[in-house]
PDB file of N, CA and C in Angstrom:
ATOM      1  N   UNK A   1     248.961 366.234 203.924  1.00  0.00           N
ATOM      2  CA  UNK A   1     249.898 366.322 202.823  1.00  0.00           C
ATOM      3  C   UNK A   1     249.133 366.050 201.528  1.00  0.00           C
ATOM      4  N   UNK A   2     249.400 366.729 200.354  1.00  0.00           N
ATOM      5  CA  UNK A   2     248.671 366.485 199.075  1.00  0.00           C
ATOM      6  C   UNK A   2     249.265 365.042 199.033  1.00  0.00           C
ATOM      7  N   UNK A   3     248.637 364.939 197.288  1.00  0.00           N
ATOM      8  CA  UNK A   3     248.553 364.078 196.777  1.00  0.00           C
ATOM      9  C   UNK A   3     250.070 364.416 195.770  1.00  0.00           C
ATOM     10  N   UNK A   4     250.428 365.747 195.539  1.00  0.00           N
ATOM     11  CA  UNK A   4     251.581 365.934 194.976  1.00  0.00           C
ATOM     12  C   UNK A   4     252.795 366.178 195.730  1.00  0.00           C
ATOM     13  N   UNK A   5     252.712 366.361 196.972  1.00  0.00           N
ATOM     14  CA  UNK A   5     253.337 366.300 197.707  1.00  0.00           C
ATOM     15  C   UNK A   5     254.235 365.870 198.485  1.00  0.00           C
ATOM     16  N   UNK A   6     253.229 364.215 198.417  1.00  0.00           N
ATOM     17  CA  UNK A   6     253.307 362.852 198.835  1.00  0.00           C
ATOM     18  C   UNK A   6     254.193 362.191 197.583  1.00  0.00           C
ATOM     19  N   UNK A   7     254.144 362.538 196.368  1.00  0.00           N
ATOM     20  CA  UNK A   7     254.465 362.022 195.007  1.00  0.00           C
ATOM     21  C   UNK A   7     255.895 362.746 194.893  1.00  0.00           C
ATOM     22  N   UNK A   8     255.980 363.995 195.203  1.00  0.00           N
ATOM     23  CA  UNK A   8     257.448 364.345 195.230  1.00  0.00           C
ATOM     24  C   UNK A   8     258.331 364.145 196.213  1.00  0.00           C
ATOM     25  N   UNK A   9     257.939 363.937 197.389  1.00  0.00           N
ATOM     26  CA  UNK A   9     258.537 363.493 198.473  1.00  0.00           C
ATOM     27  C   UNK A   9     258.841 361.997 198.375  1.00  0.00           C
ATOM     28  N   UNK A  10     258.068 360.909 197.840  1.00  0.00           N
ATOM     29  CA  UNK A  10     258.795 359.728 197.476  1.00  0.00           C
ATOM     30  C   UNK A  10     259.273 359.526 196.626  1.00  0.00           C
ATOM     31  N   UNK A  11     259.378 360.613 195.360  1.00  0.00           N
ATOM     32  CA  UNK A  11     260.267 360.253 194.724  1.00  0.00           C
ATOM     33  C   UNK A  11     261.773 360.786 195.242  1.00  0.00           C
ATOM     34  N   UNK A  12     261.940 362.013 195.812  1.00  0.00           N
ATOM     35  CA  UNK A  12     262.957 362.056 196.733  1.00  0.00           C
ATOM     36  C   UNK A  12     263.445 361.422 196.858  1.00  0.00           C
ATOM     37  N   UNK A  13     262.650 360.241 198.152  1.00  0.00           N
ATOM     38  CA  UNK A  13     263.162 359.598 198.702  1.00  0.00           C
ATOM     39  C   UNK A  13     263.681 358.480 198.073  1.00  0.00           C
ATOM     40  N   UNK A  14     262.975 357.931 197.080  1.00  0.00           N
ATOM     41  CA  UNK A  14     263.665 356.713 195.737  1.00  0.00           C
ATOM     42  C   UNK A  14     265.279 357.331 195.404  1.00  0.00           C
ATOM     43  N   UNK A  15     265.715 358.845 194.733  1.00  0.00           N
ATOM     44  CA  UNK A  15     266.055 358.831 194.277  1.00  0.00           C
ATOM     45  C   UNK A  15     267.326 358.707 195.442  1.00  0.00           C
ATOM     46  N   UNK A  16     267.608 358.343 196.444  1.00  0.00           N
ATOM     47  CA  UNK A  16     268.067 358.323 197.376  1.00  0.00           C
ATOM     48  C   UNK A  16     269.012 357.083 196.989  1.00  0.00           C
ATOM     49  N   UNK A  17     267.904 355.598 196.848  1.00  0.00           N
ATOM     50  CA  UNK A  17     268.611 354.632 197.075  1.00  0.00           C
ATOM     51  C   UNK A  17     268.815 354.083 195.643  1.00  0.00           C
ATOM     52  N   UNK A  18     269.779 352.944 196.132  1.00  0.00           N
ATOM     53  CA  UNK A  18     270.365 352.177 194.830  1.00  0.00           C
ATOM     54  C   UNK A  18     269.555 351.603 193.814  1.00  0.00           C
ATOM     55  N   UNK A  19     269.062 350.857 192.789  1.00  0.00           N
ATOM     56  CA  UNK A  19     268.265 350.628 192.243  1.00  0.00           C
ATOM     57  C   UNK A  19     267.623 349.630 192.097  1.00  0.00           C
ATOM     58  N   UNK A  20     268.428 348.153 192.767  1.00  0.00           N
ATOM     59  CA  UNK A  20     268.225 347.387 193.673  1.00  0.00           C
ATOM     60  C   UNK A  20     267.075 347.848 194.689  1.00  0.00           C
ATOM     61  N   UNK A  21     267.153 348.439 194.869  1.00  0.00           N
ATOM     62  CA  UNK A  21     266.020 348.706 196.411  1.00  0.00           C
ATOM     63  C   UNK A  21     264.914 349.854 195.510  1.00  0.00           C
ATOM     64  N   UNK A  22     264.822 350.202 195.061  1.00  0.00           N
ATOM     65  CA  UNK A  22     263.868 351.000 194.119  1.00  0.00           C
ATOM     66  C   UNK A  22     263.000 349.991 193.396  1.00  0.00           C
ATOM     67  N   UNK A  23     263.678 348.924 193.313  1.00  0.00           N
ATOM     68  CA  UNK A  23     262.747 347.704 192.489  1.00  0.00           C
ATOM     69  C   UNK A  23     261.974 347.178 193.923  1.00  0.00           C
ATOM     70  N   UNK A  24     262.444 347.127 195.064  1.00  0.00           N
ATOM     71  CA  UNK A  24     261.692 346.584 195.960  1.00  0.00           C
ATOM     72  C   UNK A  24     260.924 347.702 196.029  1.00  0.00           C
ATOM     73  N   UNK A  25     260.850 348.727 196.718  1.00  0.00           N
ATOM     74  CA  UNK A  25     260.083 349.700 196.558  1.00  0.00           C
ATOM     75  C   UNK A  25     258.845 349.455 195.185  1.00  0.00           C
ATOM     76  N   UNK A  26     259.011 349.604 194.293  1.00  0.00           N
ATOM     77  CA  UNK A  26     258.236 349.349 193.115  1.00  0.00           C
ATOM     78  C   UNK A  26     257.299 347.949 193.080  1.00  0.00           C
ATOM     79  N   UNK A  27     257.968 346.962 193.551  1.00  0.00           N
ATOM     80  CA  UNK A  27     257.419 345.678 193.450  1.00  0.00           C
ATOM     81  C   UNK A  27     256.306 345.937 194.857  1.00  0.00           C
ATOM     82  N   UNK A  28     256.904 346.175 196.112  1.00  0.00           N
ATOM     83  CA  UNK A  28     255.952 346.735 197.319  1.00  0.00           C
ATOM     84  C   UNK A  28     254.701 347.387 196.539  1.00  0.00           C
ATOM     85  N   UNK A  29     255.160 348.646 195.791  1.00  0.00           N
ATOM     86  CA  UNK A  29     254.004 349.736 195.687  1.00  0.00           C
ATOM     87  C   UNK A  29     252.827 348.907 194.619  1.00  0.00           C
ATOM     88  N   UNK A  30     253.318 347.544 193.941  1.00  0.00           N
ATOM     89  CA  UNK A  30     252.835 347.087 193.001  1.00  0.00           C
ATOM     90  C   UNK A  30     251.432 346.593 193.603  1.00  0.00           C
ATOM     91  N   UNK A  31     252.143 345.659 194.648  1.00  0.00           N
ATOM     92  CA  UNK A  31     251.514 345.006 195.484  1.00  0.00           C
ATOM     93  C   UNK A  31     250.639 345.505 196.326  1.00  0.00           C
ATOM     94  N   UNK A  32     250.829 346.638 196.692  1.00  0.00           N
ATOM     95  CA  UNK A  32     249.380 347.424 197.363  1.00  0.00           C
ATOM     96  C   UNK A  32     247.985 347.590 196.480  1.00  0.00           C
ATOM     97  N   UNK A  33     248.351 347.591 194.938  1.00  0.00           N
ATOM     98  CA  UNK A  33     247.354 347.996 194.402  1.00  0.00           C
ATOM     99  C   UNK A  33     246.468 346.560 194.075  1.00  0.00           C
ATOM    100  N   UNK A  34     244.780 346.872 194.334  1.00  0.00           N
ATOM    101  CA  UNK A  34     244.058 345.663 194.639  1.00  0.00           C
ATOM    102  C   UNK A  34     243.858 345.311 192.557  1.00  0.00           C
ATOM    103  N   UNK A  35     243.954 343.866 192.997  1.00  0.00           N
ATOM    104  CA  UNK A  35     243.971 342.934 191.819  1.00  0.00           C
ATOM    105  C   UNK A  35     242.199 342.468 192.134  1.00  0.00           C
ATOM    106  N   UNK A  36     242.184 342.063 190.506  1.00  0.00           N
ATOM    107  CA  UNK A  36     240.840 341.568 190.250  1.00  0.00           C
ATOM    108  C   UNK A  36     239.854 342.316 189.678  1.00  0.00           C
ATOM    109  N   UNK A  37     238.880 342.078 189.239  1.00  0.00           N
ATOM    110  CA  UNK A  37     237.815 342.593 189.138  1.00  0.00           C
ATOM    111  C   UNK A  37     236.978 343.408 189.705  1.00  0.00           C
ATOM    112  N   UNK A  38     236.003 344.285 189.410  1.00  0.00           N
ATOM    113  CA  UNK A  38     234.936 345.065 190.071  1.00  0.00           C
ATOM    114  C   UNK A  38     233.755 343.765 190.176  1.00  0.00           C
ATOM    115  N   UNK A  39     232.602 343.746 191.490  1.00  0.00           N
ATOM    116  CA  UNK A  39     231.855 343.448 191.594  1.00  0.00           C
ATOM    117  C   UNK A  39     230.965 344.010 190.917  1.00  0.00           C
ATOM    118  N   UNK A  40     230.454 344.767 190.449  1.00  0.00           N
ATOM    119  CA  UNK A  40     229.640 345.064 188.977  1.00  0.00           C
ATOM    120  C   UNK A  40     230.020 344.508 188.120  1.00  0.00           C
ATOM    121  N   UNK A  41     230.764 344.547 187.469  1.00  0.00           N
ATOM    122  CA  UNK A  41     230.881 343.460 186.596  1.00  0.00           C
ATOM    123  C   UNK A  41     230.720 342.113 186.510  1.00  0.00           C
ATOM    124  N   UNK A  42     230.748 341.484 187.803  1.00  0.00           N
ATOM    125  CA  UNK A  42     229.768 340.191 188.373  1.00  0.00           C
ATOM    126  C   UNK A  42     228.448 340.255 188.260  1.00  0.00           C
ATOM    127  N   UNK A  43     227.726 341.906 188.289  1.00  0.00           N
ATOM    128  CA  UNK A  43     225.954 341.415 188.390  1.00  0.00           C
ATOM    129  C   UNK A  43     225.376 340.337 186.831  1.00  0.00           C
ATOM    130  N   UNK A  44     226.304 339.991 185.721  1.00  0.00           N
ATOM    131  CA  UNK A  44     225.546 340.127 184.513  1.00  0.00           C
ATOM    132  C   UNK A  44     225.550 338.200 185.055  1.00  0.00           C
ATOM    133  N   UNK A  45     226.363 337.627 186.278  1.00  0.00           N
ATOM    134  CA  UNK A  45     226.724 336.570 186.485  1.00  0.00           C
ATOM    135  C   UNK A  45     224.843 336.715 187.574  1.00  0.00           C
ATOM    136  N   UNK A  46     224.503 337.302 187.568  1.00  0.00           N
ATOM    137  CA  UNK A  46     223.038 337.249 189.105  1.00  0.00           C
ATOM    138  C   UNK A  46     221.752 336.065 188.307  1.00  0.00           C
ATOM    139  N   UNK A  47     221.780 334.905 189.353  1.00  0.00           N
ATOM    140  CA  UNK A  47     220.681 334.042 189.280  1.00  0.00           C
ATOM    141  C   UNK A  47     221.160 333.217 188.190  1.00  0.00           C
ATOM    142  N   UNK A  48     222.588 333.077 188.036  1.00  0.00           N
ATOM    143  CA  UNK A  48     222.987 331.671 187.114  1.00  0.00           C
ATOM    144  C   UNK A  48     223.068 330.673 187.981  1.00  0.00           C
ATOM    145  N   UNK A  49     222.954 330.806 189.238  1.00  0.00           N
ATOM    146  CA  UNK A  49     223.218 329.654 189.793  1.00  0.00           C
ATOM    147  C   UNK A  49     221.624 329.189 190.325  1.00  0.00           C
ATOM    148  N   UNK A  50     221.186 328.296 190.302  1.00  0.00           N
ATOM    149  CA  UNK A  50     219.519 327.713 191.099  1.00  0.00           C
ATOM    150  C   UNK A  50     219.514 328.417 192.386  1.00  0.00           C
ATOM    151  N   UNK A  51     218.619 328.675 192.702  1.00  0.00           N
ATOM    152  CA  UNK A  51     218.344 329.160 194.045  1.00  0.00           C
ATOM    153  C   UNK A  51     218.345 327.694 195.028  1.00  0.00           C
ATOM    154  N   UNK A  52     218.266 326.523 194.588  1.00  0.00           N
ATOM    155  CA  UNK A  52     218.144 325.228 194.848  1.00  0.00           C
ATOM    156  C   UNK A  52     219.652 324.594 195.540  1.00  0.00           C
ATOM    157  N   UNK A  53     220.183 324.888 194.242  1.00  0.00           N
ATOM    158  CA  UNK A  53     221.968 324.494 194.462  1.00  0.00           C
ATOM    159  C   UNK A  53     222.637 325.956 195.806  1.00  0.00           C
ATOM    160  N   UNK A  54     222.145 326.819 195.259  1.00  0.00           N
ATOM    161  CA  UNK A  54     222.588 327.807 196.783  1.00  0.00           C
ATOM    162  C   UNK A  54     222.439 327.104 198.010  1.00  0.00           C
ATOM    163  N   UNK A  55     220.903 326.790 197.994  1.00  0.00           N
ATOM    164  CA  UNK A  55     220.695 326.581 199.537  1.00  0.00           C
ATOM    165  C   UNK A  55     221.508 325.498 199.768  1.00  0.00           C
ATOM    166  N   UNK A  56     221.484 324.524 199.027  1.00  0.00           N
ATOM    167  CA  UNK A  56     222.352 323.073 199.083  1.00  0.00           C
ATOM    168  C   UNK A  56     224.064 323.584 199.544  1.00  0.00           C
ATOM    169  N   UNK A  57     224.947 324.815 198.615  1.00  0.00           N
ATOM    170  CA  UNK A  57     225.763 324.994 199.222  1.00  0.00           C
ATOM    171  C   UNK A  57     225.894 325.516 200.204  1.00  0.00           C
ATOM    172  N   UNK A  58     225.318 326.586 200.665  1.00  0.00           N
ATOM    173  CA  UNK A  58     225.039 327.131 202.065  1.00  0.00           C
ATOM    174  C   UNK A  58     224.718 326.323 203.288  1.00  0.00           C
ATOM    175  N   UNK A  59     224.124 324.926 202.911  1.00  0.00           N
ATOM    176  CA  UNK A  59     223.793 324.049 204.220  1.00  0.00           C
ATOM    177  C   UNK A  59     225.597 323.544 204.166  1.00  0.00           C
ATOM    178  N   UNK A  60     225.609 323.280 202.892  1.00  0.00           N
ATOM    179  CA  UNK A  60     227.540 322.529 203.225  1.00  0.00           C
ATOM    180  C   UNK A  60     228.260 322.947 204.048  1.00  0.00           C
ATOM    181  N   UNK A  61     228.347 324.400 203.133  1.00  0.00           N
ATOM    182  CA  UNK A  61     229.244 325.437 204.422  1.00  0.00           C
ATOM    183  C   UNK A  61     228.978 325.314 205.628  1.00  0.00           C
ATOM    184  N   UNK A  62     227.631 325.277 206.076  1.00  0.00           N
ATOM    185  CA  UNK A  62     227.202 326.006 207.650  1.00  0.00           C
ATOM    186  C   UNK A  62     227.694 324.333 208.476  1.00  0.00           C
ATOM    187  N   UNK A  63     227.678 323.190 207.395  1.00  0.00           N
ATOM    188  CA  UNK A  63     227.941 321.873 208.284  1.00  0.00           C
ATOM    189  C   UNK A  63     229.323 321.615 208.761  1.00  0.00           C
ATOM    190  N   UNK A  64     230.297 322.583 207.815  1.00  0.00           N
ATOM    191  CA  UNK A  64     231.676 322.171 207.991  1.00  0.00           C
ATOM    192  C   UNK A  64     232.203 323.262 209.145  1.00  0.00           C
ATOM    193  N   UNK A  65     231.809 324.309 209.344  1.00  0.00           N
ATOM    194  CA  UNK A  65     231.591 325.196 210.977  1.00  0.00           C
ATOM    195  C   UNK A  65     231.438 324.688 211.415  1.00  0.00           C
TER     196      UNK A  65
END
């Protein structure tokens, strides 16, 4: 199924129900879409932390496993 396809067929199907339930629908479809940031935009964050303090947290972690 396209991509327009898929887009007219749910709206169809929205225009179906009450508007009450179109907000759930909406709030659902909200919620699928991923929140946050891109990891590129993290590289300008690379080697602020000590390579020292890493290993130190990495032993933490591996002690509390």
């Amino acid at each position: 199924m396209t991509n327009a396809a898929i887009r007219d067929n749910l709206i169809a199907q929205l225009d179906k129900l009450p508007p009450d339930l179109q907000l759930r629908v909406l709030d659902f479809a909200s919620a699928l879409i991923p929140k946050g940031i891109t990891g590129k935009s993290l590289l300008k964050f690379e080697g602020a932390i000590p390579v020292e303090d890493l290993k130190l947290m990495s032993t933490a972690i591996e002690e509390r496993l």
